[in-house]
Protein backbone atom coordinates (compact mmCIF):
# COMPACT_ATOMS: atom_id res chain seq x y z
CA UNK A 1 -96.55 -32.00 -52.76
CA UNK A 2 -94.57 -35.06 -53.72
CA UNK A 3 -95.64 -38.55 -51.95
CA UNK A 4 -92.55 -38.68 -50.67
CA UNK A 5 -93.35 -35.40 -48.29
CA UNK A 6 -96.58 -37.01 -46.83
CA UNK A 7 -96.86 -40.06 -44.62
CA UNK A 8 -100.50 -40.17 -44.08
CA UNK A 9 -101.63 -41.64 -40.40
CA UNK A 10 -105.13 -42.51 -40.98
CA UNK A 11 -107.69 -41.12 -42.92
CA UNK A 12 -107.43 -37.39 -41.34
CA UNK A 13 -104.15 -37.61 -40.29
CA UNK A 14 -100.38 -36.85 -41.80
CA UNK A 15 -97.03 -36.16 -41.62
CA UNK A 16 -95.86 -33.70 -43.78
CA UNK A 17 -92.34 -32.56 -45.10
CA UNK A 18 -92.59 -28.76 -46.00
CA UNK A 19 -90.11 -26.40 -47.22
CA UNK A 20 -89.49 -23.49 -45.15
CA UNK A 21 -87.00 -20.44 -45.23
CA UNK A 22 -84.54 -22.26 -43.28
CA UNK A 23 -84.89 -25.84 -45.00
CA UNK A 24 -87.11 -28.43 -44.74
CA UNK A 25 -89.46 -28.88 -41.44
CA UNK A 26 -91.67 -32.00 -40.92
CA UNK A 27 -95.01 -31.64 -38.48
CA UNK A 28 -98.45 -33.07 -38.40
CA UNK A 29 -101.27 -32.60 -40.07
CA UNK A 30 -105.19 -32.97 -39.13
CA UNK A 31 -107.71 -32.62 -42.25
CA UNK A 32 -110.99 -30.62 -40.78
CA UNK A 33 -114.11 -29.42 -42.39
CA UNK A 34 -111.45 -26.16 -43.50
CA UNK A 35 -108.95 -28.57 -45.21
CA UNK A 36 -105.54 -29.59 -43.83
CA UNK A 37 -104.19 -27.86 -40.84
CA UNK A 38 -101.11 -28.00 -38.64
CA UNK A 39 -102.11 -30.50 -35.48
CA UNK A 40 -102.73 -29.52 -32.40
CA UNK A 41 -102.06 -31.54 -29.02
CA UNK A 42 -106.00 -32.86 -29.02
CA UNK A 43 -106.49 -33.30 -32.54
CA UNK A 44 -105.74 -36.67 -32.35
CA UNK A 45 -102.59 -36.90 -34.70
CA UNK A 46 -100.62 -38.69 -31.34
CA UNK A 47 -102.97 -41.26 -31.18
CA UNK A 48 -102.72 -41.70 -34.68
CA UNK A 49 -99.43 -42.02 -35.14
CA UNK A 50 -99.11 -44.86 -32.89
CA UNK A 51 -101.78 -46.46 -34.66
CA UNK A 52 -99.55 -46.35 -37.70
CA UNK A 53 -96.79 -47.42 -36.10
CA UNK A 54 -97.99 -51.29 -35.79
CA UNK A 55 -101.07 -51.38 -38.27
CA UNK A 56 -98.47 -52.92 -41.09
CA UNK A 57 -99.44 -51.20 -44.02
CA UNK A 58 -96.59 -49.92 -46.79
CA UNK A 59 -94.51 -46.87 -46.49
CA UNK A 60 -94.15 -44.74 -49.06
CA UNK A 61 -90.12 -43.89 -50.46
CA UNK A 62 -88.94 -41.68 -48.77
CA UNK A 63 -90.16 -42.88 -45.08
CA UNK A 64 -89.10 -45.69 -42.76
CA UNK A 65 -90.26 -46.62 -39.58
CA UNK A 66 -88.94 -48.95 -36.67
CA UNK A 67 -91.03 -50.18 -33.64
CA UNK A 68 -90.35 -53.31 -31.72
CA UNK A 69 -90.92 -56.34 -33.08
CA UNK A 70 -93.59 -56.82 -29.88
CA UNK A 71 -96.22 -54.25 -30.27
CA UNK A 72 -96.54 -52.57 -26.62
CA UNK A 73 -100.64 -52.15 -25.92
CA UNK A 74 -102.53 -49.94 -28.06
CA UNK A 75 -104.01 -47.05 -26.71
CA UNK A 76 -107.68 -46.80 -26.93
CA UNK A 77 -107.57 -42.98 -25.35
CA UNK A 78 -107.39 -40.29 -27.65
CA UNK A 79 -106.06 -38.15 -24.58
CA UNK A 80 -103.55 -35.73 -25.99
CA UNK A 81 -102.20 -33.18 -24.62
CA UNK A 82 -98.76 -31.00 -24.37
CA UNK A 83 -95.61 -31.62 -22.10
CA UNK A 84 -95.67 -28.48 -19.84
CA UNK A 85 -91.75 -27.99 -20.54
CA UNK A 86 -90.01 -25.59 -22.97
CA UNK A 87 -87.43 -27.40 -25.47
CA UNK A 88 -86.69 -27.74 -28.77
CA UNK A 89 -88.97 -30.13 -30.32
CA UNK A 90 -92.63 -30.64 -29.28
CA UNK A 91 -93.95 -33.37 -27.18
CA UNK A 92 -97.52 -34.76 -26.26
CA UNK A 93 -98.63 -37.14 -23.76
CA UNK A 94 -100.84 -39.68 -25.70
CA UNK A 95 -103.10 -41.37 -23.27
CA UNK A 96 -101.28 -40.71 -20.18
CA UNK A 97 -98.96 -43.57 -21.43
CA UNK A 98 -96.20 -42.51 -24.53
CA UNK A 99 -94.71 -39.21 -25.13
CA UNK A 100 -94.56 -38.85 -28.74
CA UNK A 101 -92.15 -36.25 -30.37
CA UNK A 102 -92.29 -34.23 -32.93
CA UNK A 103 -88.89 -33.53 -34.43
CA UNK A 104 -89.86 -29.35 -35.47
CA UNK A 105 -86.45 -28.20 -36.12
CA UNK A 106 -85.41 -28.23 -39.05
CA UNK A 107 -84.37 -31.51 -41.35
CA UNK A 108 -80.77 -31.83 -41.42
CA UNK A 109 -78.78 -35.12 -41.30
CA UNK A 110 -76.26 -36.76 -40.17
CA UNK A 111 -79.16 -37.22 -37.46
CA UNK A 112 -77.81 -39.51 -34.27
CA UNK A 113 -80.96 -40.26 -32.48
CA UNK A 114 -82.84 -42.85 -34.33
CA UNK A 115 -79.49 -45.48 -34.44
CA UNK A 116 -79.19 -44.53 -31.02
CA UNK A 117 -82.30 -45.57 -29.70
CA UNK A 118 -82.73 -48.60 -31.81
CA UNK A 119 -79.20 -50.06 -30.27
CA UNK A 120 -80.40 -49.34 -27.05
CA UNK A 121 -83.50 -51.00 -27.42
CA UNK A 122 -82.02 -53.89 -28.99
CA UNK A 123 -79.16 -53.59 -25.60
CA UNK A 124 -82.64 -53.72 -23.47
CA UNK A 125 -81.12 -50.57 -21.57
CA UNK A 126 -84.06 -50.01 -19.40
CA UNK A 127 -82.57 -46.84 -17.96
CA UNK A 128 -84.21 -44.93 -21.19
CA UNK A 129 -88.18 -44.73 -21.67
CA UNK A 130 -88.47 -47.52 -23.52
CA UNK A 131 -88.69 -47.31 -27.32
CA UNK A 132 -92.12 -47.35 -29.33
CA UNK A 133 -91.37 -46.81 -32.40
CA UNK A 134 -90.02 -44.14 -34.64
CA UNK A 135 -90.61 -42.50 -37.96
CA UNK A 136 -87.85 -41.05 -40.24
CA UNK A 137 -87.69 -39.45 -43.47
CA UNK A 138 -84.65 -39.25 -46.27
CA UNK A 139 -83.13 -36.12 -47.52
CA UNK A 140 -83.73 -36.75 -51.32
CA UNK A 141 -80.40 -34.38 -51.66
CA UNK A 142 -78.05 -35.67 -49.10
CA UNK A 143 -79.89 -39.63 -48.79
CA UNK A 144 -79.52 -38.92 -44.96
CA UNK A 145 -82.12 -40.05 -42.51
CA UNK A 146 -83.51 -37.66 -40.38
CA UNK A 147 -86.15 -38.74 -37.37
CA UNK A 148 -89.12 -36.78 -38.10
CA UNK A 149 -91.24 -38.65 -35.09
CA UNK A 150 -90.24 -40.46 -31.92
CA UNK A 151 -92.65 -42.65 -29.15
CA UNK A 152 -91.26 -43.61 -26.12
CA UNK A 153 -93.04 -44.80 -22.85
CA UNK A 154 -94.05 -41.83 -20.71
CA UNK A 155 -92.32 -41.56 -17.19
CA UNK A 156 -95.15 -40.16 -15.02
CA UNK A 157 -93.91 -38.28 -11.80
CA UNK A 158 -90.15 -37.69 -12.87
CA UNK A 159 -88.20 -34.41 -12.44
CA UNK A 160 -86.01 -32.64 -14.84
CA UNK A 161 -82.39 -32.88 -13.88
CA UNK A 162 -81.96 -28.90 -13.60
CA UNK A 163 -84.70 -29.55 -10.79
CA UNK A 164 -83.59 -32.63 -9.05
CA UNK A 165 -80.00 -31.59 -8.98
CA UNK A 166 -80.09 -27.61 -8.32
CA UNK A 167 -82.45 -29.05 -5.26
CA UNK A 168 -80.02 -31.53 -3.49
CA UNK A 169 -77.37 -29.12 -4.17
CA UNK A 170 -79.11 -26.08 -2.60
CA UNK A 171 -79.55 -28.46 0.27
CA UNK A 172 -75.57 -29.58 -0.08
CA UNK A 173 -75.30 -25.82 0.41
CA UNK A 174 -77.08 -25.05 3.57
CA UNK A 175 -78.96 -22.72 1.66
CA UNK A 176 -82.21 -24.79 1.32
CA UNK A 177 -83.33 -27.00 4.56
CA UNK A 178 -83.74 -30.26 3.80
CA UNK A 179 -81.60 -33.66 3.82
CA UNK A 180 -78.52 -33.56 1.73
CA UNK A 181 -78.07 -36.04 -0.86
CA UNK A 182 -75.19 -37.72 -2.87
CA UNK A 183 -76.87 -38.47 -6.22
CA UNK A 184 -73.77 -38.39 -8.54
CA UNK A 185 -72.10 -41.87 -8.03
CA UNK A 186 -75.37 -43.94 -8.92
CA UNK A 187 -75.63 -41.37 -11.90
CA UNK A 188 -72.74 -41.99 -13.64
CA UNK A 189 -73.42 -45.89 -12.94
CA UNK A 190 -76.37 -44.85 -15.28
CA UNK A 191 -74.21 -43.35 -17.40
CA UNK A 192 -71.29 -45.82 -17.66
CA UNK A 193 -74.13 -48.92 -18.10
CA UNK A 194 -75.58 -46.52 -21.08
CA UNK A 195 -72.23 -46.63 -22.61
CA UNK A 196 -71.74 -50.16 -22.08
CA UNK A 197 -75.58 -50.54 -23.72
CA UNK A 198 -74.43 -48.49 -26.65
CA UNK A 199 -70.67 -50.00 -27.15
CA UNK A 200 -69.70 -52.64 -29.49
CA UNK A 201 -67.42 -55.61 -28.70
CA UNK A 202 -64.64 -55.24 -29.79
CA UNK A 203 -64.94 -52.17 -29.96
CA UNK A 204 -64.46 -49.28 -33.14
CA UNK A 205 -61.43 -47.30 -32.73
CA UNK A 206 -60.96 -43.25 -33.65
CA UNK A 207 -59.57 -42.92 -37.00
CA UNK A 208 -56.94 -39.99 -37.64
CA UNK A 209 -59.32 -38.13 -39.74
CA UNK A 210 -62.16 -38.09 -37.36
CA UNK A 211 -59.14 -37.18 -34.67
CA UNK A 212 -58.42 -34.30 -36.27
CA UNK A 213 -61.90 -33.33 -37.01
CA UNK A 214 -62.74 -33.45 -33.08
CA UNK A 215 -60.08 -31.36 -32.93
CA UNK A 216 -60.48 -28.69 -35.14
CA UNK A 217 -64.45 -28.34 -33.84
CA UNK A 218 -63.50 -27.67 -30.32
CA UNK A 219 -61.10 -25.08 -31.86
CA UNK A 220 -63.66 -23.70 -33.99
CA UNK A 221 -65.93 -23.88 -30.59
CA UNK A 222 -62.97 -21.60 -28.79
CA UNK A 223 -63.23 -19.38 -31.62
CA UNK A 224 -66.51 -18.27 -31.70
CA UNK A 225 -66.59 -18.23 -27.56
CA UNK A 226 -64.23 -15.84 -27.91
CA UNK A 227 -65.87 -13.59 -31.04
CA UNK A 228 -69.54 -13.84 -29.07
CA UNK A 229 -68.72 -12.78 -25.51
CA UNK A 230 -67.00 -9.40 -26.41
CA UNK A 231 -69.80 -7.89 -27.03
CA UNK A 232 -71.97 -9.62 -24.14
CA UNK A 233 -69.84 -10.52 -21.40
CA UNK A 234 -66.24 -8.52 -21.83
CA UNK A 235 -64.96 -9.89 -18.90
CA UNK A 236 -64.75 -13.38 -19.95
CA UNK A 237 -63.91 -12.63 -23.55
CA UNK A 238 -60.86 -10.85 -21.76
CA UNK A 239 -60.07 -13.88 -19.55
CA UNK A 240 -60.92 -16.16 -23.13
CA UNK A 241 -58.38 -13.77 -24.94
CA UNK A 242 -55.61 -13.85 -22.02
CA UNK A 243 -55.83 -17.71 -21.50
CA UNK A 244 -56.50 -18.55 -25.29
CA UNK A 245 -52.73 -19.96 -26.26
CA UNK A 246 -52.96 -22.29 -23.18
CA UNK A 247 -57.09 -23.48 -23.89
CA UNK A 248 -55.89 -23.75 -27.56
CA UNK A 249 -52.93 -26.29 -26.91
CA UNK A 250 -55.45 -28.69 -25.02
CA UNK A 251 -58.21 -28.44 -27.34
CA UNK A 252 -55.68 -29.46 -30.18
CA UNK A 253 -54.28 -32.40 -28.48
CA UNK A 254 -57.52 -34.15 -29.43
CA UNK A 255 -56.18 -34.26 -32.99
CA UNK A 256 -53.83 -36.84 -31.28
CA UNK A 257 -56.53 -39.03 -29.75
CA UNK A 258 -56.58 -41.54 -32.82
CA UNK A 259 -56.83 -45.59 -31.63
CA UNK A 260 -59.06 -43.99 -29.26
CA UNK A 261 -61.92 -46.19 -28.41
CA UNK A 262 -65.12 -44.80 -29.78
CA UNK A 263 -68.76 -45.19 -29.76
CA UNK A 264 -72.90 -43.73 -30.47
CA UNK A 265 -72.24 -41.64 -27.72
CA UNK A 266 -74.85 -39.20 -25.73
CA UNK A 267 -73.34 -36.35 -27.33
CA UNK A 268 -75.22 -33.98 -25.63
CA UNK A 269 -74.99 -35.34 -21.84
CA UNK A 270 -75.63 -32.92 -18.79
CA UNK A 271 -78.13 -33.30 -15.94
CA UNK A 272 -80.97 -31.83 -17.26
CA UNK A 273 -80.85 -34.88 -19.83
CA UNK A 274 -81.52 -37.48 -17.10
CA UNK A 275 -85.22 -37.66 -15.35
CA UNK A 276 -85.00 -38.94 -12.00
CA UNK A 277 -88.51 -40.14 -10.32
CA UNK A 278 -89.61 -43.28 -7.92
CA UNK A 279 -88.44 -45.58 -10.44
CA UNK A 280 -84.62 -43.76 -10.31
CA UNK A 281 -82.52 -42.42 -13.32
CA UNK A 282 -83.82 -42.18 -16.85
CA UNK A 283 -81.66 -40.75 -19.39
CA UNK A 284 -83.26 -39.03 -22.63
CA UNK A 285 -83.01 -36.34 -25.82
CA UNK A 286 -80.21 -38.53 -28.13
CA UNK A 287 -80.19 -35.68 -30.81
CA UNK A 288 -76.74 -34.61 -30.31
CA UNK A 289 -74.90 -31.21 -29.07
CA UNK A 290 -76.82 -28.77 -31.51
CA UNK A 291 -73.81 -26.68 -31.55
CA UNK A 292 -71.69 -29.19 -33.47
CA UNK A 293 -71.69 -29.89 -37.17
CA UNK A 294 -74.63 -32.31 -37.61
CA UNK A 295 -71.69 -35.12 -39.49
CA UNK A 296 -69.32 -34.67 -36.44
CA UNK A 297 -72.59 -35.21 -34.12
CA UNK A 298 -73.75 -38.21 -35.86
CA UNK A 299 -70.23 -40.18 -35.69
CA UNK A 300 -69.02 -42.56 -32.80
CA UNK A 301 -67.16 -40.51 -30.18
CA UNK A 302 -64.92 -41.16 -27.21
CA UNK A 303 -67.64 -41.70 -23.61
CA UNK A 304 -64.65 -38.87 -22.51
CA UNK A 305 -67.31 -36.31 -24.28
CA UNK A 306 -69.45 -37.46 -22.80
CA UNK A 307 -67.95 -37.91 -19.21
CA UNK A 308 -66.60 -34.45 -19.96
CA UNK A 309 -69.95 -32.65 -20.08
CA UNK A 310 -71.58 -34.45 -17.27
CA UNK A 311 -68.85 -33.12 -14.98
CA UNK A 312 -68.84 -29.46 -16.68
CA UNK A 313 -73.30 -29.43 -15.67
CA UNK A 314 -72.29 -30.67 -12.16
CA UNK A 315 -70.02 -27.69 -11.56
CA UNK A 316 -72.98 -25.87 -13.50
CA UNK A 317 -75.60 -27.14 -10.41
CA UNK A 318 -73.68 -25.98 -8.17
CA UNK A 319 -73.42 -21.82 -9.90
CA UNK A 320 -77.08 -22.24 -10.76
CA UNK A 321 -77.55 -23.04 -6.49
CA UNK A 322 -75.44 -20.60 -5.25
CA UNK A 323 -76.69 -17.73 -7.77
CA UNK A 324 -80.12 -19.00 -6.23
CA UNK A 325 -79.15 -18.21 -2.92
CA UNK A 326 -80.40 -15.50 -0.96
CA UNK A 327 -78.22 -12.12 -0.77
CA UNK A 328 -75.99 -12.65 1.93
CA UNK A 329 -75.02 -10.70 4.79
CA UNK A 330 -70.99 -9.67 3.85
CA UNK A 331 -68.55 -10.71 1.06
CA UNK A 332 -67.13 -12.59 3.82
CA UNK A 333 -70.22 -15.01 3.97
CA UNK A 334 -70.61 -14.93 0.41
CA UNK A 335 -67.02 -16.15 -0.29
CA UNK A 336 -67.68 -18.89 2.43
CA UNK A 337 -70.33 -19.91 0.53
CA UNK A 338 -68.20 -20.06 -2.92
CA UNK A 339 -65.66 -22.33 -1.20
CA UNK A 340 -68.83 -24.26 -0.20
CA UNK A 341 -69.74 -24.73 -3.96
CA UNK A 342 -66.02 -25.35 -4.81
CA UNK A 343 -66.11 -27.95 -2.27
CA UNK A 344 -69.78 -29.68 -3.38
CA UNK A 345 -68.20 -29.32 -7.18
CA UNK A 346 -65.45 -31.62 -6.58
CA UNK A 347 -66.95 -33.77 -4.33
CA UNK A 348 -70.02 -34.69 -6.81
CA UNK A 349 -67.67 -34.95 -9.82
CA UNK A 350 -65.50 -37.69 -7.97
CA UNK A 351 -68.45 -39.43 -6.85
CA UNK A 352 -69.76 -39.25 -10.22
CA UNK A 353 -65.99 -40.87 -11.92
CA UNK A 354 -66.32 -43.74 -9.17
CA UNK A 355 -69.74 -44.63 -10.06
CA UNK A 356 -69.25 -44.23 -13.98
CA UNK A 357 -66.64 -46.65 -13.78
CA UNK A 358 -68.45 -49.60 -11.43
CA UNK A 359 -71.19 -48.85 -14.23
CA UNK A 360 -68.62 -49.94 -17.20
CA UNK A 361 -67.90 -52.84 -14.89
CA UNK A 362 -65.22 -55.08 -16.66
CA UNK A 363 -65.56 -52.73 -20.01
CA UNK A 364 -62.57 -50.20 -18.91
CA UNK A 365 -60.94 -50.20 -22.29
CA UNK A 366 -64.18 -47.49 -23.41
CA UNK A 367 -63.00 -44.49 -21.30
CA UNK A 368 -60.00 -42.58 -21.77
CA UNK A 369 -59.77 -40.04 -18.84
CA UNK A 370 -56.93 -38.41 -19.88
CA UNK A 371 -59.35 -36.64 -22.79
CA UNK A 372 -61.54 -35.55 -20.36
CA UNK A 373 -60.08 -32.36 -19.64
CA UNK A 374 -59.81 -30.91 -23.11
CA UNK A 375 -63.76 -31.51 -23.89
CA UNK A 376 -64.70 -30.32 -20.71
CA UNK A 377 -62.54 -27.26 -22.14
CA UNK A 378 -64.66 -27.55 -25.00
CA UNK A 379 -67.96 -27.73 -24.02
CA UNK A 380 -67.30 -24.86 -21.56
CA UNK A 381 -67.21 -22.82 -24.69
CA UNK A 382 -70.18 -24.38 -26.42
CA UNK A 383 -71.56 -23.18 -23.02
CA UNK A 384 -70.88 -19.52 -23.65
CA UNK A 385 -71.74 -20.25 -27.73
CA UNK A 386 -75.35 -21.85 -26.31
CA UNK A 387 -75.59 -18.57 -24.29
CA UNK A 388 -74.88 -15.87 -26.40
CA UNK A 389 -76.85 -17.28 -29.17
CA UNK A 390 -79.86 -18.32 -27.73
CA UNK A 391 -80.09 -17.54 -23.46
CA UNK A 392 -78.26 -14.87 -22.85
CA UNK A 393 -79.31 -15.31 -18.98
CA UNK A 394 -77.20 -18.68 -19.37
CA UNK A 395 -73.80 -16.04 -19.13
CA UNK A 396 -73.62 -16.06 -15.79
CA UNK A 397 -72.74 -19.89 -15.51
CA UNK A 398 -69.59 -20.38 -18.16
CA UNK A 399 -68.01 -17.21 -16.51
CA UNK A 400 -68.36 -18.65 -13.04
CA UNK A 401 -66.85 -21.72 -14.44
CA UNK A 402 -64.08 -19.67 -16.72
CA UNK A 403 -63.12 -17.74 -13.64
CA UNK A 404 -62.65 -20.94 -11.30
CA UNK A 405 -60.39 -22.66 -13.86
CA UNK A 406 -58.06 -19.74 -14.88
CA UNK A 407 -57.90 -19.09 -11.01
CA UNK A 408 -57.12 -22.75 -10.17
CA UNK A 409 -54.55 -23.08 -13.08
């Protein structure tokens, strides 16, 4: 294997590049009494990584790696073990105190995350775990960087947002006892003080190439909503087909969205992206919408996309709560409680706008509302892409949401 493919981590440890039938996939290594082995959580490869992170030795070509120029406290624990939480990547819990993450999928760049985390480090946003170091690797073919490792701090006793949010809504609801709570202002104050952590001043503009790019992707997004639910879910691929000339004349006025402001946006933002435990809000996962074309994902963006698919997963909370619910007694009661959910929806996204905007404070020129409504348009149909391709049990969600809009418009 070429040098370039290995980072070692010690004497028994690595990180190797590998070629696979879908590209190249990095992962670590352990060397045993049996030779070298894919590492498990336990093996000690974690622990070792860290290690390498701050012991100041040369990297080979073909590796770079960024930690903070103040090295947090080394970990004497070799305690490894796995996050208990499905996702795309693979995470360990090194010594109860850093989450490191293996980047499994595989190696293609444009890759946003690493810039992203280094500017927000170098912000001090402290509404992120905070940073300890990365490792990335470059596409000999393409010269791209592509993370192939990430350590950040661990938050001990913090919820996923798909738990913390379905919760207070359920409660919202009346359908689970329990105080209700009004989370969404101070979340997007998280979110507009991330974008103010990520922006430049003065700030880059959209160029009319990267307009019309944005524009043809959400196009291409509507596209393949429609070709993947008429099979699945005919309903909406009926209501997709019936609607599309209207959908398709909003999703193509981003092409006119050039002097835009733009920056490293989210890219992928929706509640289950932002932890919430004593401390408050943490916001995480910087790869990028995986449903987008990795250059599109790794350029600066309008905070619109990302306001856009915060307020799509709120109205998402609220179908997840109410297809929670219990069966109730009569259609009468159950469309009581869909006005109820209308009525939480709206409420939660306009706390969320008022907050996101004391978060930008005097930084008003980064948000564009009036784009808002055609990425919400298309991330509802990366929704029912995301869904048909890979959780087919997601279906239920965009068609709530599809049916609300068409019936509102």
């Amino acid at each position: 294997m070429p040098t370039a493919d290995v980072l070692t981590l010690g004497a028994v440890h690595a990180i190797r590049v590998v070629t696979a039938d879908d590209g190249r996939r990095a992962a670590p290594f352990v060397l045993d009494e049996c030779g070298w082995r894919r590492a498990a959580a336990g093996d000690g490869a974690g622990t070792a990584l860290l290690e390498r992170l701050y012991d100041g030795t040369s990297v080979p070509d073909g590796f770079r790696i960024t930690a903070p120029e103040s090295a947090p406290a080394r970990l004497d624990s070799r305690d490894e073990r796995e996050m208990g939480v499905d996702q795309t990547h693979q995470s360990w819990v090194v010594g109860g105190q850093v989450v490191v993450k293996w980047m499994t999928e595989p190696l293609v760049g444009p890759h946003p995350a690493a810039a992203r985390l280094r500017r927000l480090a170098a912000a001090g946003f402290v509404e992120s775990p905070a940073l300890w170091g990365l490792i990335e690797w470059r596409d000999p073919e393409t010269g791209h960087w592509v993370p192939v490792a990430v350590a950040q701090t661990y938050l001990p006793g913090t919820e996923d947002g798909w738990t913390w949010a379905v919760v207070a809504a359920r409660r919202a609801l009346r359908i689970d006892p329990g105080p209700a709570q009004d989370f969404a202002a101070d979340l997007g104050a998280v979110i507009g003080r991330m974008h103010v952590a990520l922006a430049d001043d003065p700030p880059a503009l959209l160029s009319p190439a990267l307009a019309r790019q944005h524009a043809d992707e959400a196009l291409a997004a509507l596209d393949l909503a429609v070709e993947l639910t008429e099979p699945q879910d005919p309903r909406s691929h009926a209501l997709l087909t019936e609607h599309r000339s209207r959908i398709e004349t909003v999703l193509a006025g981003l092409a006119d969205a050039a002097g835009v402001v733009v920056l490293p946006v989210h890219g992928d933002l929706h509640v289950g992206q932002v932890l919430r435990g004593p401390e408050g809000y943490a916001v995480v996962d910087f790869d990028g919408n995986p449903t987008r074309s990795p250059a599109l994902r790794a350029e600066d963006a309008p905070v619109a996309m990302d306001v856009a698919g915060m307020l799509v997963s709120l109205e998402n909370v609220s179908q997840v709560a109410r297809h929670g619910a219990a069966p109730t007694v009569d259609d009468a009661e159950a469309a009581a409680l869909d006005w109820t959910a209308l009525a939480w929806t709206g409420h939660a996204q306009g706390l969320f706008l008022s907050g996101y905007r004391r978060g930008l404070g005097d930084r008003t020129e980064l948000f564009e509302p009036a784009l808002v409504p055609a990425y919400a348009w298309e991330q509802l149909c990366r929704e029912f892409v995301y869904a048909a391709q890979h959780l087919p049990e997601w279906l239920y969600v965009p068609a709530a949401s599809l049916r609300r809009r068409v019936e509102q418009s």
